[in-house]
C-alpha atoms as a PDB file:
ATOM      1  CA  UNK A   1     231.052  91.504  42.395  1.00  0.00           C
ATOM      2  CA  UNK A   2     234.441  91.019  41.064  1.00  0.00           C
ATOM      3  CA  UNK A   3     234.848  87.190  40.451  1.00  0.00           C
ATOM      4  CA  UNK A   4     237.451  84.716  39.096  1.00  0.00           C
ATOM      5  CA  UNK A   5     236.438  82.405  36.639  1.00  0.00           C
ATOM      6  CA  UNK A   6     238.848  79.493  36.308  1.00  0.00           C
ATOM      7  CA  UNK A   7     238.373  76.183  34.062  1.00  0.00           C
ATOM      8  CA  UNK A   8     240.091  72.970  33.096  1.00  0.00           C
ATOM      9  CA  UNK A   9     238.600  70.935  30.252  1.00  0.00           C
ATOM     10  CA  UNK A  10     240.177  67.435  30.126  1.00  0.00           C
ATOM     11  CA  UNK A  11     242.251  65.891  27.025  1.00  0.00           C
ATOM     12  CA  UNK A  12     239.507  63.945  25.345  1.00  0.00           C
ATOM     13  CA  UNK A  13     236.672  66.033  26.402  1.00  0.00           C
ATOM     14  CA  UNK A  14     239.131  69.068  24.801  1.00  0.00           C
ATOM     15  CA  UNK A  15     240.240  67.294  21.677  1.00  0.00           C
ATOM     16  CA  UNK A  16     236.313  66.286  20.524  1.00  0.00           C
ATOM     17  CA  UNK A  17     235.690  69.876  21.127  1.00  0.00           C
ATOM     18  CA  UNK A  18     238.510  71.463  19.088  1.00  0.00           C
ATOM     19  CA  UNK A  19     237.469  69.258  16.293  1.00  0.00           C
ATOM     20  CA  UNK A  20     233.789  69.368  16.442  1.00  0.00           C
ATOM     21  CA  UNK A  21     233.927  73.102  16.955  1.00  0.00           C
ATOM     22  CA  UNK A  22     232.630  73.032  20.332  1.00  0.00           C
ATOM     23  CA  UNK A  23     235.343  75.194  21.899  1.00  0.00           C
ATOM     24  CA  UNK A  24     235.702  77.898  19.829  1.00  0.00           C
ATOM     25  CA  UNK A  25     232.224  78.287  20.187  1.00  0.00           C
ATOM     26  CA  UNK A  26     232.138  77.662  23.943  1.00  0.00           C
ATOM     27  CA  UNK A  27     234.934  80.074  24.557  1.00  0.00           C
ATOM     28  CA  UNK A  28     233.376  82.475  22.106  1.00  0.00           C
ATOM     29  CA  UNK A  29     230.147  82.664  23.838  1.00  0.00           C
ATOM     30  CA  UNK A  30     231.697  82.528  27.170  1.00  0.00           C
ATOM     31  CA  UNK A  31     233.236  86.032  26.510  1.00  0.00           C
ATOM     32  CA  UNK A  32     230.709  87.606  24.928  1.00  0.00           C
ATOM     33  CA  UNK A  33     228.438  86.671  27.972  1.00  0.00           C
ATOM     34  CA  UNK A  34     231.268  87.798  30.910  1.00  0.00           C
ATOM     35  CA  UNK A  35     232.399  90.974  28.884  1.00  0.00           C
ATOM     36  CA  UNK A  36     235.787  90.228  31.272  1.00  0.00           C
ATOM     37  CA  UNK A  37     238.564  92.744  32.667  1.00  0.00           C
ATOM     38  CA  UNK A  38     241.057  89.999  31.232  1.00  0.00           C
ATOM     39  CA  UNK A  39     240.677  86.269  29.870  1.00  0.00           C
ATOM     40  CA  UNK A  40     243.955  84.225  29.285  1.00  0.00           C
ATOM     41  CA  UNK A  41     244.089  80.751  28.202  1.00  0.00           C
ATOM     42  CA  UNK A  42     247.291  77.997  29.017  1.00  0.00           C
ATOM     43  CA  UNK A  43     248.347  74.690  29.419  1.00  0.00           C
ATOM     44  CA  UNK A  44     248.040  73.498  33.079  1.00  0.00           C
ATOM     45  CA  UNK A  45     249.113  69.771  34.128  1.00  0.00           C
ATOM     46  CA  UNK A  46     248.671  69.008  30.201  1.00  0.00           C
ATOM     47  CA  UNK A  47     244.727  70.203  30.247  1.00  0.00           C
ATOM     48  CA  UNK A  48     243.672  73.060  28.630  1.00  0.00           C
ATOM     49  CA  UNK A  49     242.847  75.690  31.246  1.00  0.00           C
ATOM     50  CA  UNK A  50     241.452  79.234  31.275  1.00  0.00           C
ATOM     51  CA  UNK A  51     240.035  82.185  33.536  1.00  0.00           C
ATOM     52  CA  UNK A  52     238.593  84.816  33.518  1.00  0.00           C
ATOM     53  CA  UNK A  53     237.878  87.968  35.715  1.00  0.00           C
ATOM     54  CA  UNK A  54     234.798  89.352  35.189  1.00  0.00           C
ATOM     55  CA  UNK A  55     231.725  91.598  36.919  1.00  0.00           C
ATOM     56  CA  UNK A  56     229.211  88.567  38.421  1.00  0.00           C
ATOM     57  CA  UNK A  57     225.995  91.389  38.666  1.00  0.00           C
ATOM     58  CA  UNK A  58     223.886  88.460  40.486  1.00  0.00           C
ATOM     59  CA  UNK A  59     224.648  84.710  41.488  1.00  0.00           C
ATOM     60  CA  UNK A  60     221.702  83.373  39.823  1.00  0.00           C
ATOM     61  CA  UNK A  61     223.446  84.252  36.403  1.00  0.00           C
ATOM     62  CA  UNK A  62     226.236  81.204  37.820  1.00  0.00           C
ATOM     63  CA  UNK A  63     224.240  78.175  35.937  1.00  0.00           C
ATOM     64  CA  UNK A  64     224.087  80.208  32.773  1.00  0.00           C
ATOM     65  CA  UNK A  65     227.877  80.548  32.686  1.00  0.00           C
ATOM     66  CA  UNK A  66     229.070  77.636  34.322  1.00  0.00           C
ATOM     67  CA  UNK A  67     226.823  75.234  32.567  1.00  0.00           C
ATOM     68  CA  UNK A  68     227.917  75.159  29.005  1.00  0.00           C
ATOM     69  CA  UNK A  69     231.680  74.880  30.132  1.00  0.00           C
ATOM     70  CA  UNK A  70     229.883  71.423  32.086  1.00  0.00           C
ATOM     71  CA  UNK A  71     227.739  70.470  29.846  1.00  0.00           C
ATOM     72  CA  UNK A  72     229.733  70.739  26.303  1.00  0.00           C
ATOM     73  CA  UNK A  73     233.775  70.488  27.735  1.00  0.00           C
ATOM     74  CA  UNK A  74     232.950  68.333  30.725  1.00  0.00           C
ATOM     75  CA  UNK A  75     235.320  70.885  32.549  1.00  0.00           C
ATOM     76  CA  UNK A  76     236.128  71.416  35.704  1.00  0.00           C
ATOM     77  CA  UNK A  77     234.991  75.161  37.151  1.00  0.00           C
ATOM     78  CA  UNK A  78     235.809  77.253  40.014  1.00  0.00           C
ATOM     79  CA  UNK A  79     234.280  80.599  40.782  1.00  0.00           C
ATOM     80  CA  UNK A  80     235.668  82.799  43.717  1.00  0.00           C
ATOM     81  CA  UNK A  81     235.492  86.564  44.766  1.00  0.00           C
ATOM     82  CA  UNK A  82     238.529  88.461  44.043  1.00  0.00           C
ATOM     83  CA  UNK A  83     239.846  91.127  44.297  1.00  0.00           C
ATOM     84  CA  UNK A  84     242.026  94.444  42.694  1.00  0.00           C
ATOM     85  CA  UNK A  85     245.231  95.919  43.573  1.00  0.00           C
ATOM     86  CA  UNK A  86     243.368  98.742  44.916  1.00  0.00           C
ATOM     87  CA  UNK A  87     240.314  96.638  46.497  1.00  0.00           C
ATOM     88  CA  UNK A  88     242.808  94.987  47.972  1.00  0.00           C
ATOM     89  CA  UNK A  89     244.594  98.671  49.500  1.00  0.00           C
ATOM     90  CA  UNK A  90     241.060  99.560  50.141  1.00  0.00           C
ATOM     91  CA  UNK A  91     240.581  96.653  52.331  1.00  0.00           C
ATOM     92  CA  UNK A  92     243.969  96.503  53.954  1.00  0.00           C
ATOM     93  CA  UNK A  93     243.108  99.725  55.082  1.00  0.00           C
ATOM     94  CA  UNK A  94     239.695  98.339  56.938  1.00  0.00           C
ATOM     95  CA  UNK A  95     241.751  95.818  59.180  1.00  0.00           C
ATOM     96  CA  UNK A  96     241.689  96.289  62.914  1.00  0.00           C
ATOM     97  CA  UNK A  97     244.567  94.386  64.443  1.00  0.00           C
END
């Protein structure tokens, strides 16, 4: 399933892992897990933020990606269903009003 893969890592959590190397590393990892459709990175309420869009093949794989971004950034991590342009025409296409 399609999914959305958005995280926040707070300033001091963020700035011990820039310098320790934990974020390159994280981030690093992170994409070579999620193989994503597109991954952008930005500045959001002065925390570093990311997401991600990637294929989620089963939910039991959610600890194994969400946990590192916990564990080593002390981020905060949402994951949500989403969907294409043309899911979404697909769909659109399904309603019944």
């Amino acid at each position: 399933m399609r999914t959305i893969l958005k995280f926040t890592v707070p300033v001091e959590a963020g700035n011990a892992a820039i310098k320790n190397g934990k974020m390159a590393q994280i981030t690093e990892n992170t994409l070579k897990q999620l193989q994503p459709e597109a991954a952008y990175f930005y500045a959001n309420k002065g925390r570093r933020s990311g997401f991600m869009v990637f294929d989620l093949k089963d939910p039991s794989d959610i600890p194994s990606i969400v946990e590192p971004l916990f564990l080593e950034l002390n981020a905060s991590v949402e994951l949500a269903p989403c969907m294409s342009a043309d899911d979404l025409k697909k769909a659109l296409a399904k309603v019944k009003v």
